[in-house]
PDB file of N, CA and C in Angstrom:
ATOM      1  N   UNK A   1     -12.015  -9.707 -20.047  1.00  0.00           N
ATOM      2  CA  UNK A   1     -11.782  -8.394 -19.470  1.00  0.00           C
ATOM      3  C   UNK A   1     -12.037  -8.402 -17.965  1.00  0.00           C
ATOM      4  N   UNK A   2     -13.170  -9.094 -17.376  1.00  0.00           N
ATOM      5  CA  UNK A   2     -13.267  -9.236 -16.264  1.00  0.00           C
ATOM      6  C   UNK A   2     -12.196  -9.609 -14.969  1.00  0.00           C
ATOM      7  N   UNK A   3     -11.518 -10.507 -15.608  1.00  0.00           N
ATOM      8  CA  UNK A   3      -9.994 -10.930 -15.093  1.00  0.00           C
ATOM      9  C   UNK A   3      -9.370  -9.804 -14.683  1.00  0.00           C
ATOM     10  N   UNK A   4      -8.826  -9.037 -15.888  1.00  0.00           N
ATOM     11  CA  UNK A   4      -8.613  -7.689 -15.278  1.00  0.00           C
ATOM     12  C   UNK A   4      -8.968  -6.580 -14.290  1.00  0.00           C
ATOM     13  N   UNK A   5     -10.361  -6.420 -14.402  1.00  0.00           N
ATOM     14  CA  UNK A   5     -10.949  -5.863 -13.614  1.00  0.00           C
ATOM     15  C   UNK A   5     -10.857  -6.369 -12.130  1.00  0.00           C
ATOM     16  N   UNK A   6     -10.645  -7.500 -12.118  1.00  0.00           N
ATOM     17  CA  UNK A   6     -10.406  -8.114 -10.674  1.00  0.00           C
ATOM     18  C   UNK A   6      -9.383  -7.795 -10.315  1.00  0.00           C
ATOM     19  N   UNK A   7      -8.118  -8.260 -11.369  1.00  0.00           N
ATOM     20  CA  UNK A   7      -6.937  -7.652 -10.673  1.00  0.00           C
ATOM     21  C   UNK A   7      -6.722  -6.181 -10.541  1.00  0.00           C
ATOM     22  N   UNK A   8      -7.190  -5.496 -10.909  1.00  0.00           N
ATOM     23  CA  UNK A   8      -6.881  -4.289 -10.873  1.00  0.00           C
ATOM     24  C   UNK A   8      -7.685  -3.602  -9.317  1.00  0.00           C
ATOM     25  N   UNK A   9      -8.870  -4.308  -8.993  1.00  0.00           N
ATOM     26  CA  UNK A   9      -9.712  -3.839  -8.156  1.00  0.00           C
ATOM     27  C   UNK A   9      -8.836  -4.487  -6.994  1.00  0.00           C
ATOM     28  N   UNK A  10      -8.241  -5.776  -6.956  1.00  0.00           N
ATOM     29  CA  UNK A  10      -7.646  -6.679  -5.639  1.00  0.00           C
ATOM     30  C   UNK A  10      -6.716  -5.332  -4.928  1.00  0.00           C
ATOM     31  N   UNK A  11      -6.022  -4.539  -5.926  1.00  0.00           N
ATOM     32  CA  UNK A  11      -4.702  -3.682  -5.353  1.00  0.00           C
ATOM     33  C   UNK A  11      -5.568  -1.965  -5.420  1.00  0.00           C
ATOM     34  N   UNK A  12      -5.879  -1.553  -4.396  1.00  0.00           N
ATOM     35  CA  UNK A  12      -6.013  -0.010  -4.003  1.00  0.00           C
ATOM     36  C   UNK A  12      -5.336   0.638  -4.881  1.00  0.00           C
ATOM     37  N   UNK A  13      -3.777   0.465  -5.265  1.00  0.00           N
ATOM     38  CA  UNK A  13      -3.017   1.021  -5.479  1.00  0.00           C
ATOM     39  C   UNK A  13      -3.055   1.146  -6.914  1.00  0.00           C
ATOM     40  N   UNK A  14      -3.351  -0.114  -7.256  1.00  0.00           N
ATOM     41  CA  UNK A  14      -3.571   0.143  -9.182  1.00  0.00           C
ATOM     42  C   UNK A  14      -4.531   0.423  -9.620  1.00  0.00           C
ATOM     43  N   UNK A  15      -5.733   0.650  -8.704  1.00  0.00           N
ATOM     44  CA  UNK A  15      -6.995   1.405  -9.254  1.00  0.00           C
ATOM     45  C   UNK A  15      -6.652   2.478  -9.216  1.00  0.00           C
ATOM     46  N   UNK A  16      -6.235   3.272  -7.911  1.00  0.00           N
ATOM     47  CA  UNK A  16      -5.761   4.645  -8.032  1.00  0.00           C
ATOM     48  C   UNK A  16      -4.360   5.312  -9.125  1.00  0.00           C
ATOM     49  N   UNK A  17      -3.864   4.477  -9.644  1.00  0.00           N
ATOM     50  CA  UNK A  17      -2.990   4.606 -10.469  1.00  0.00           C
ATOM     51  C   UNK A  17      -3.792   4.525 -11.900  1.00  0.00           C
ATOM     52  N   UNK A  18      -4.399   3.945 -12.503  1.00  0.00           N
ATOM     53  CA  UNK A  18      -5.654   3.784 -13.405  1.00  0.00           C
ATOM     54  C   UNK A  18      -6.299   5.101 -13.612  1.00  0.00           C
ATOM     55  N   UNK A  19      -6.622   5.158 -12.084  1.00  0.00           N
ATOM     56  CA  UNK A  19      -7.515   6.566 -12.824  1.00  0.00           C
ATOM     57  C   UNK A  19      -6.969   7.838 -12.478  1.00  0.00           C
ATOM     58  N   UNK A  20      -5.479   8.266 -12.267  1.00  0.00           N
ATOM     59  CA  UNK A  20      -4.873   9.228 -12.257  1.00  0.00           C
ATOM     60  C   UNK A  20      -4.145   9.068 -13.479  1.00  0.00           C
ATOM     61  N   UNK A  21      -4.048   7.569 -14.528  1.00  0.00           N
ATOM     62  CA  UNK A  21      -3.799   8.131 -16.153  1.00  0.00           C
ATOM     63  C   UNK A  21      -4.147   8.610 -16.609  1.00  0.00           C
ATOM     64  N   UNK A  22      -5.580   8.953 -16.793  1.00  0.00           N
ATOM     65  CA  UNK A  22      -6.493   9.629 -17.652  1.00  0.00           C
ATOM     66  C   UNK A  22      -5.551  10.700 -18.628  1.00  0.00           C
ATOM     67  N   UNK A  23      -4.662  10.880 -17.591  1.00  0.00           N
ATOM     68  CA  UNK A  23      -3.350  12.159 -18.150  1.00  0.00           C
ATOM     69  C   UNK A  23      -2.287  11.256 -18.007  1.00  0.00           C
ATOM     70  N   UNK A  24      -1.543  11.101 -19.477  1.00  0.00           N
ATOM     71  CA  UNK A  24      -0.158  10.665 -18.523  1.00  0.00           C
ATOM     72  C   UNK A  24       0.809  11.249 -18.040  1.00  0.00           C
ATOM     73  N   UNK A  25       1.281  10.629 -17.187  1.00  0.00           N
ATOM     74  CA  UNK A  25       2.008  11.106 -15.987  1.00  0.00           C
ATOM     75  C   UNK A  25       2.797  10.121 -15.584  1.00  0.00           C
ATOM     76  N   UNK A  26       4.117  10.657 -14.845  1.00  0.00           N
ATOM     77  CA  UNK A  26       5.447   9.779 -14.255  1.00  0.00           C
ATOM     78  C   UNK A  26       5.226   9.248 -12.843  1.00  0.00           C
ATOM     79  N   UNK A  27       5.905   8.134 -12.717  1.00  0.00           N
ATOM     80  CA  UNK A  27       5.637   7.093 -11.503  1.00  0.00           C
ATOM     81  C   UNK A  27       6.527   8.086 -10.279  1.00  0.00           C
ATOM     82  N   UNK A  28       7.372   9.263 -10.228  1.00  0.00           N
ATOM     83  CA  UNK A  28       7.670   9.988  -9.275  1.00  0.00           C
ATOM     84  C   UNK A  28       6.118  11.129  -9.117  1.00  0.00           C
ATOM     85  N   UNK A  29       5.832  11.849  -9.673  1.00  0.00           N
ATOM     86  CA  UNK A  29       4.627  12.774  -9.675  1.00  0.00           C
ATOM     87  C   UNK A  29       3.177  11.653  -9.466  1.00  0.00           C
ATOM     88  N   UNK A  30       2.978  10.809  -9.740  1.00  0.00           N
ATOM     89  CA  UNK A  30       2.142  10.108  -8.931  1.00  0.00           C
ATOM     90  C   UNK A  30       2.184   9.569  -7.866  1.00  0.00           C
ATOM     91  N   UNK A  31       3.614   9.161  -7.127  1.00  0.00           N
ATOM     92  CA  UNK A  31       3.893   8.396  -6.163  1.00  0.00           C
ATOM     93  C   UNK A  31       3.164   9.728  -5.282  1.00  0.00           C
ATOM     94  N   UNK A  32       3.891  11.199  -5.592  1.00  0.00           N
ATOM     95  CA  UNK A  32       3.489  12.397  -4.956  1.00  0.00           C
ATOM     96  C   UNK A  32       1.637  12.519  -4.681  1.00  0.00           C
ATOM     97  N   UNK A  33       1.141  12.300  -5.942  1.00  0.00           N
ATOM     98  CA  UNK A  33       0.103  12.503  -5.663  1.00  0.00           C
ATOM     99  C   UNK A  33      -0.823  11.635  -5.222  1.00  0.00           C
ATOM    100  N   UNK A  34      -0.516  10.040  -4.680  1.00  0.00           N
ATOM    101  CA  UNK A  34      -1.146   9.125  -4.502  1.00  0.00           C
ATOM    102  C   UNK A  34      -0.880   8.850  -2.964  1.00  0.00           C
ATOM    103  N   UNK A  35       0.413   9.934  -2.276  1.00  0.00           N
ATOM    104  CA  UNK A  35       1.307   9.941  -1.174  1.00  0.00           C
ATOM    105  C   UNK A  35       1.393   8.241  -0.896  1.00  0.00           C
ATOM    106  N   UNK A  36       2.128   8.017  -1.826  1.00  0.00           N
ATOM    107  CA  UNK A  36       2.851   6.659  -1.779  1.00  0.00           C
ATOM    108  C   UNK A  36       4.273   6.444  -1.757  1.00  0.00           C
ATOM    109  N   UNK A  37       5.150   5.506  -2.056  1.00  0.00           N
ATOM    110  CA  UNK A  37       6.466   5.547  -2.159  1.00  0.00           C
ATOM    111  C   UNK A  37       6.518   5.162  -3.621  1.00  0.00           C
ATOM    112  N   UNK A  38       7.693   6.108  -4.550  1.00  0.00           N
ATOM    113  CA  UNK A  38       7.606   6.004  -5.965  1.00  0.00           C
ATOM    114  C   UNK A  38       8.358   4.151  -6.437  1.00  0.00           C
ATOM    115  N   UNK A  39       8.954   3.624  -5.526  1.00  0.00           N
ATOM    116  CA  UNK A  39       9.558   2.079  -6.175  1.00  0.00           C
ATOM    117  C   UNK A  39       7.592   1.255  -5.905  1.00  0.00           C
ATOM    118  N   UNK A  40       6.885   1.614  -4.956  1.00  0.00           N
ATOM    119  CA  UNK A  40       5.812   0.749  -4.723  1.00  0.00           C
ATOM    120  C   UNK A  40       5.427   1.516  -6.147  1.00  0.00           C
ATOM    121  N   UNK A  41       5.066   2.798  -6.781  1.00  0.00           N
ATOM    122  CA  UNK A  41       4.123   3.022  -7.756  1.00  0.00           C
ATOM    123  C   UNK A  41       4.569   2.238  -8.849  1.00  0.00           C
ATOM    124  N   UNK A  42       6.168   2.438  -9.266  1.00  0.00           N
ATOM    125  CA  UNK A  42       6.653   1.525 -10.198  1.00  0.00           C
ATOM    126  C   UNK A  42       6.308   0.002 -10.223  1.00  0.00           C
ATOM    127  N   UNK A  43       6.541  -0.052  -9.226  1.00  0.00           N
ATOM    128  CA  UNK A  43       6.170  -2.058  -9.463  1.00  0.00           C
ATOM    129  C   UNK A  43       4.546  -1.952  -9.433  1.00  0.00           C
ATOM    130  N   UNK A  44       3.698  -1.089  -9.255  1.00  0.00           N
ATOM    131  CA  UNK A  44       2.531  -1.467  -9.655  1.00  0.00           C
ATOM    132  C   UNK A  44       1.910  -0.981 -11.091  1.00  0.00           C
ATOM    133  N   UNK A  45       3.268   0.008 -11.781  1.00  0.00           N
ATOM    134  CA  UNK A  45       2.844   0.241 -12.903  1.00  0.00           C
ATOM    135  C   UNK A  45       3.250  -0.967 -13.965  1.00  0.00           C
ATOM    136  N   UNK A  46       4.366  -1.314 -13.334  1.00  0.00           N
ATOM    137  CA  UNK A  46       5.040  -3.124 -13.777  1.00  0.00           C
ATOM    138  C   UNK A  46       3.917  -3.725 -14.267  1.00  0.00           C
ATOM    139  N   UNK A  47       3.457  -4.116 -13.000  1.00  0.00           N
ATOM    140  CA  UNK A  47       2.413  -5.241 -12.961  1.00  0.00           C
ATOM    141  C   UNK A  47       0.765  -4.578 -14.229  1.00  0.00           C
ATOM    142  N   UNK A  48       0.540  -3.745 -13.656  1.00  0.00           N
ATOM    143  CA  UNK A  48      -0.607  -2.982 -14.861  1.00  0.00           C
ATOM    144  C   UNK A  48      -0.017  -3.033 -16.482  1.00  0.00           C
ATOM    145  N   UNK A  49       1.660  -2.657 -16.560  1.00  0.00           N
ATOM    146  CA  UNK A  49       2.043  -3.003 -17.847  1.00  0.00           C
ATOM    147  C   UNK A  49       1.678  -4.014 -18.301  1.00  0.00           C
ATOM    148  N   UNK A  50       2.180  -5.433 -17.567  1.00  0.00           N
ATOM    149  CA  UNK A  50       2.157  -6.949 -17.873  1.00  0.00           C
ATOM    150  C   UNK A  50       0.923  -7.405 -18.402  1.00  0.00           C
ATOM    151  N   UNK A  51       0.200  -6.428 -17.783  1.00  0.00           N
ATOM    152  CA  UNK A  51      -1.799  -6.831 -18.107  1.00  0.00           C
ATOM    153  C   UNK A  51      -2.070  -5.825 -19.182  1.00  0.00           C
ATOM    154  N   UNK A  52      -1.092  -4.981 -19.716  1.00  0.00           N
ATOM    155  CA  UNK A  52      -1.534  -4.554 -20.825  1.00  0.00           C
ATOM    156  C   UNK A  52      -2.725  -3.573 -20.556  1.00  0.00           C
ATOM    157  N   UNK A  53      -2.667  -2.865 -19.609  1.00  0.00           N
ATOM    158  CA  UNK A  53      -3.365  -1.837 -19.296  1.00  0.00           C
ATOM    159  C   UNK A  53      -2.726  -0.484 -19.195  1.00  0.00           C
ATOM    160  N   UNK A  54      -1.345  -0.086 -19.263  1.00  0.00           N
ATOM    161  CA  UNK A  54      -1.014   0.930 -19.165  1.00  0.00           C
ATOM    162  C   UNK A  54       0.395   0.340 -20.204  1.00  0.00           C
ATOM    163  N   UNK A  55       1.071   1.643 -21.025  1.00  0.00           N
ATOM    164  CA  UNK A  55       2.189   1.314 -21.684  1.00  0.00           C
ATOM    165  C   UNK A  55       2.803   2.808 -20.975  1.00  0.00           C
ATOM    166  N   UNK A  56       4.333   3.123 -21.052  1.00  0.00           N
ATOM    167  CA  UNK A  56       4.899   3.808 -21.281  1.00  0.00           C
ATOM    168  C   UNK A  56       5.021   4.344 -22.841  1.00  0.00           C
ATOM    169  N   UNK A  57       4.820   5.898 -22.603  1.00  0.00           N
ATOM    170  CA  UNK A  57       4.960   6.652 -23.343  1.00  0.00           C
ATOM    171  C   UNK A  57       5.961   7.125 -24.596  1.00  0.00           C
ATOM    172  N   UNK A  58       7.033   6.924 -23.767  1.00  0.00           N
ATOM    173  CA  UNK A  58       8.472   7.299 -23.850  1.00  0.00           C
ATOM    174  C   UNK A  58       9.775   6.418 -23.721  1.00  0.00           C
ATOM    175  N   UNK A  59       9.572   5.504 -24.356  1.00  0.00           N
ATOM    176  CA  UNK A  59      10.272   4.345 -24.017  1.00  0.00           C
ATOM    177  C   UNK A  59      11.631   4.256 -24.506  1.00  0.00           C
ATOM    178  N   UNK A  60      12.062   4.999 -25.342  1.00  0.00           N
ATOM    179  CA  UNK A  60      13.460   5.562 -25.686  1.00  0.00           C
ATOM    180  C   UNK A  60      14.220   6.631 -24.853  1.00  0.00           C
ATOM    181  N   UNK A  61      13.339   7.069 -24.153  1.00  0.00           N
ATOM    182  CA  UNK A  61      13.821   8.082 -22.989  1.00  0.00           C
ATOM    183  C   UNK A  61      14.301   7.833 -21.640  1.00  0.00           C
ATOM    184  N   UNK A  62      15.836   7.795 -21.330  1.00  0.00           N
ATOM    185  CA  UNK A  62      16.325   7.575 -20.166  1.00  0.00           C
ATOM    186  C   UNK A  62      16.313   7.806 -19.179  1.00  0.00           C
ATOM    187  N   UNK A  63      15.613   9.093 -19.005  1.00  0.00           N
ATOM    188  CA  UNK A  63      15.369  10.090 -17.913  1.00  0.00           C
ATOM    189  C   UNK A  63      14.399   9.856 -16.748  1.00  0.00           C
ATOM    190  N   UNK A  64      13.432   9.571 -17.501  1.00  0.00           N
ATOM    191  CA  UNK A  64      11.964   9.722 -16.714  1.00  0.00           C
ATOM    192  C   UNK A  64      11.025   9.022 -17.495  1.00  0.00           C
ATOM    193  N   UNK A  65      10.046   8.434 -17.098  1.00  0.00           N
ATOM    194  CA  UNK A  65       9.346   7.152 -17.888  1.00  0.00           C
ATOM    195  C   UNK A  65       7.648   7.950 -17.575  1.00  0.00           C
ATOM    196  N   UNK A  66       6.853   8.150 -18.760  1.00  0.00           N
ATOM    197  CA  UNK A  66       6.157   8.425 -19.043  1.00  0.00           C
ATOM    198  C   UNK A  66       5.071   7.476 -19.171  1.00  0.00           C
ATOM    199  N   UNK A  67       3.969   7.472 -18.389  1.00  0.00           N
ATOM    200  CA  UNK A  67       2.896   6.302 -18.642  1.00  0.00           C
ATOM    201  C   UNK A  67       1.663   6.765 -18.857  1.00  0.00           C
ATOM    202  N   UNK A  68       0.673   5.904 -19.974  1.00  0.00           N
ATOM    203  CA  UNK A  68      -0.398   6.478 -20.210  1.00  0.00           C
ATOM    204  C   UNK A  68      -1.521   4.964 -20.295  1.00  0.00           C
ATOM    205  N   UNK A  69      -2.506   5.334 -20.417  1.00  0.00           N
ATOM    206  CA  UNK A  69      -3.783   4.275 -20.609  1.00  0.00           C
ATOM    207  C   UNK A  69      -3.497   3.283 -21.911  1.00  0.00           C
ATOM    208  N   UNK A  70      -3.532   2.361 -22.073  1.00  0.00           N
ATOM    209  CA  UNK A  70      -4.126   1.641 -22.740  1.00  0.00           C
ATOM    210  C   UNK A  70      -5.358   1.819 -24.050  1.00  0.00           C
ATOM    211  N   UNK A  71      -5.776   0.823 -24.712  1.00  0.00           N
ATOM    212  CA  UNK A  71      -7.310   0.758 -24.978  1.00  0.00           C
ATOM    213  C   UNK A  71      -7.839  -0.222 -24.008  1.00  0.00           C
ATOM    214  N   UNK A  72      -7.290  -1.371 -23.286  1.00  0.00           N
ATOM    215  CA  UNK A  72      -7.584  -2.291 -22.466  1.00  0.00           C
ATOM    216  C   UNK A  72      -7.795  -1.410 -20.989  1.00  0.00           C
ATOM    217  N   UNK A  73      -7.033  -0.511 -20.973  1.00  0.00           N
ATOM    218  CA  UNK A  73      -6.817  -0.114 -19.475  1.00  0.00           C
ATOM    219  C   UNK A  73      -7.941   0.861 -19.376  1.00  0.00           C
ATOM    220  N   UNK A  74      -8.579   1.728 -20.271  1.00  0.00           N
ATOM    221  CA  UNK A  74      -9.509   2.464 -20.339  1.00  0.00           C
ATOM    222  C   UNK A  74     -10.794   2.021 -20.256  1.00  0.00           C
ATOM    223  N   UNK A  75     -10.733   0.589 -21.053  1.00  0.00           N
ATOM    224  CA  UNK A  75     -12.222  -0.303 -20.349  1.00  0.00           C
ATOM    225  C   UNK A  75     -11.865  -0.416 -19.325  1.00  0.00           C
ATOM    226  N   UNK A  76     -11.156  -1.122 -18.920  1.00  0.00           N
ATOM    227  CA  UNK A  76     -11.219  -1.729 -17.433  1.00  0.00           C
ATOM    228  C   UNK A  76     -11.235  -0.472 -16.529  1.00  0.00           C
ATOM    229  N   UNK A  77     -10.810   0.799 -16.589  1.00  0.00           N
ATOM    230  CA  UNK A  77     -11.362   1.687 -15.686  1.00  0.00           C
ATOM    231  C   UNK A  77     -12.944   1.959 -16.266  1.00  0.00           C
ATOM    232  N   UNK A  78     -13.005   2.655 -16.982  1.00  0.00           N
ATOM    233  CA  UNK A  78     -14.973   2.665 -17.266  1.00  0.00           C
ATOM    234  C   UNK A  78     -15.378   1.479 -16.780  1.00  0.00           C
ATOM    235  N   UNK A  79     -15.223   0.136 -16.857  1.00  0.00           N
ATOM    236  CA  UNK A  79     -16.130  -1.034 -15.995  1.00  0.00           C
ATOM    237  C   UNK A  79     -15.676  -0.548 -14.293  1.00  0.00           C
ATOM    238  N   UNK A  80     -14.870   0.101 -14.097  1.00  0.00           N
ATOM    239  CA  UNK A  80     -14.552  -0.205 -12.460  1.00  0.00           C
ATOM    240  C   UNK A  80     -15.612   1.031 -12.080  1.00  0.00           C
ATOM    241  N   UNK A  81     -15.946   2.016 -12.754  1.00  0.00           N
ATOM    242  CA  UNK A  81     -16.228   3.264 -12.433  1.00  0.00           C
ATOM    243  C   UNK A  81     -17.714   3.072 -12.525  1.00  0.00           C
ATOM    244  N   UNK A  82     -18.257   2.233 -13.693  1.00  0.00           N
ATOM    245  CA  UNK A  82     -19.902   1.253 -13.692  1.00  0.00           C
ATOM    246  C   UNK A  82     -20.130   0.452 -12.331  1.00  0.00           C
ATOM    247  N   UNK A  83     -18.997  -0.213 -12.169  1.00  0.00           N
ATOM    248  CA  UNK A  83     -19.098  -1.305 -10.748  1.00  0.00           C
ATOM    249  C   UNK A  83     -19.756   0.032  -9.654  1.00  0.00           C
ATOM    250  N   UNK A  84     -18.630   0.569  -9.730  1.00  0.00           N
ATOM    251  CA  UNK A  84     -18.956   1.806  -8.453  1.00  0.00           C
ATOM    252  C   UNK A  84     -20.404   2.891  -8.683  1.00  0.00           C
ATOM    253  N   UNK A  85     -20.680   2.956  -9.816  1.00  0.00           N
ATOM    254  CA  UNK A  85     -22.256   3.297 -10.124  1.00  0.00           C
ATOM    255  C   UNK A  85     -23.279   2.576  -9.810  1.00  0.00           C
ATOM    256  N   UNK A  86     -23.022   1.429 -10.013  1.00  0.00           N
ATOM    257  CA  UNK A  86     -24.212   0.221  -9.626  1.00  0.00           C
ATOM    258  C   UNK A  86     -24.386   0.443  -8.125  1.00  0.00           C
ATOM    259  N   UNK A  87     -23.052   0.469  -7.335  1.00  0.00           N
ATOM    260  CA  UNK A  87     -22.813  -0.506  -6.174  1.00  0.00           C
ATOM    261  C   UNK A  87     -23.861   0.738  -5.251  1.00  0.00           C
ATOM    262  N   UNK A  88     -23.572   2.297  -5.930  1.00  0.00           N
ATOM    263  CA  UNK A  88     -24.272   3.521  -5.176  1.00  0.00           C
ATOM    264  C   UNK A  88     -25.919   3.311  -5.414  1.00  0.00           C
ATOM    265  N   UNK A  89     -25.671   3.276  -6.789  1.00  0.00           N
ATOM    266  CA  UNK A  89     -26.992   3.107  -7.128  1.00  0.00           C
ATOM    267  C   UNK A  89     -27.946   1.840  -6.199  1.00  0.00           C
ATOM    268  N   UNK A  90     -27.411   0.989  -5.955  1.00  0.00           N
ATOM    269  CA  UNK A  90     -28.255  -0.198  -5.109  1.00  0.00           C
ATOM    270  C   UNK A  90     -28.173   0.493  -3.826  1.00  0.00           C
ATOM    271  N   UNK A  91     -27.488   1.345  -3.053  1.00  0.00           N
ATOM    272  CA  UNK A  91     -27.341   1.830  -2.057  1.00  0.00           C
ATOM    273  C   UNK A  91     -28.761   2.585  -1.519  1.00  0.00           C
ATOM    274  N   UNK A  92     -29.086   3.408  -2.522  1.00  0.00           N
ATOM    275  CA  UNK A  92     -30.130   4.573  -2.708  1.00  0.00           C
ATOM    276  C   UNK A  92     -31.449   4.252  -2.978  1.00  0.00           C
ATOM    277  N   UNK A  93     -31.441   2.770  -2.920  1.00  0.00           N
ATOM    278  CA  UNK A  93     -32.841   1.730  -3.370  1.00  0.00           C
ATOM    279  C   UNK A  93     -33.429   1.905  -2.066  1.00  0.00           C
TER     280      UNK A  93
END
């Protein structure tokens, strides 16, 4: 799992995509809310697919592509969100 967590932490972009699944939501309405460009959100939802951290929802649907968490992708955000607890927590020592 750790593997993951690395890759996911290397790209800004797929952490913040990670934890704006919590709900799923489309790679145009996140590109919006991440103020990114929606082909960069897609190829990083690509790449999060490949790792089996996020699936599409709606995969018979031509329209608009629906993406949601994982069970893999939901650890690996709770470990990223522990990393970032620790990292405060040692801060405040």
């Amino acid at each position: 799992m750790w593997e993951k967590v690395s890759f996911v932490r290397r790209g800004k972009l797929r952490t913040q995509i990670l934890e704006n699944l919590i709900r799923p939501n489309n790679p145009t309405d996140l590109a919006k809310k991440l103020n990114s460009h929606r082909p960069t959100v897609s190829q990083a939802l690509g790449e999060l697919k490949a790792q089996n951290l996020v699936k599409r929802l709606n995969p018979n649907e031509k329209n608009i592509s629906i993406y949601g968490l994982t069970g893999d992708g939901m650890k690996v955000l709770k470990a990223i969100h522990e990393m970032k607890y620790w990292v405060a927590a040692d801060r405040e020592k």
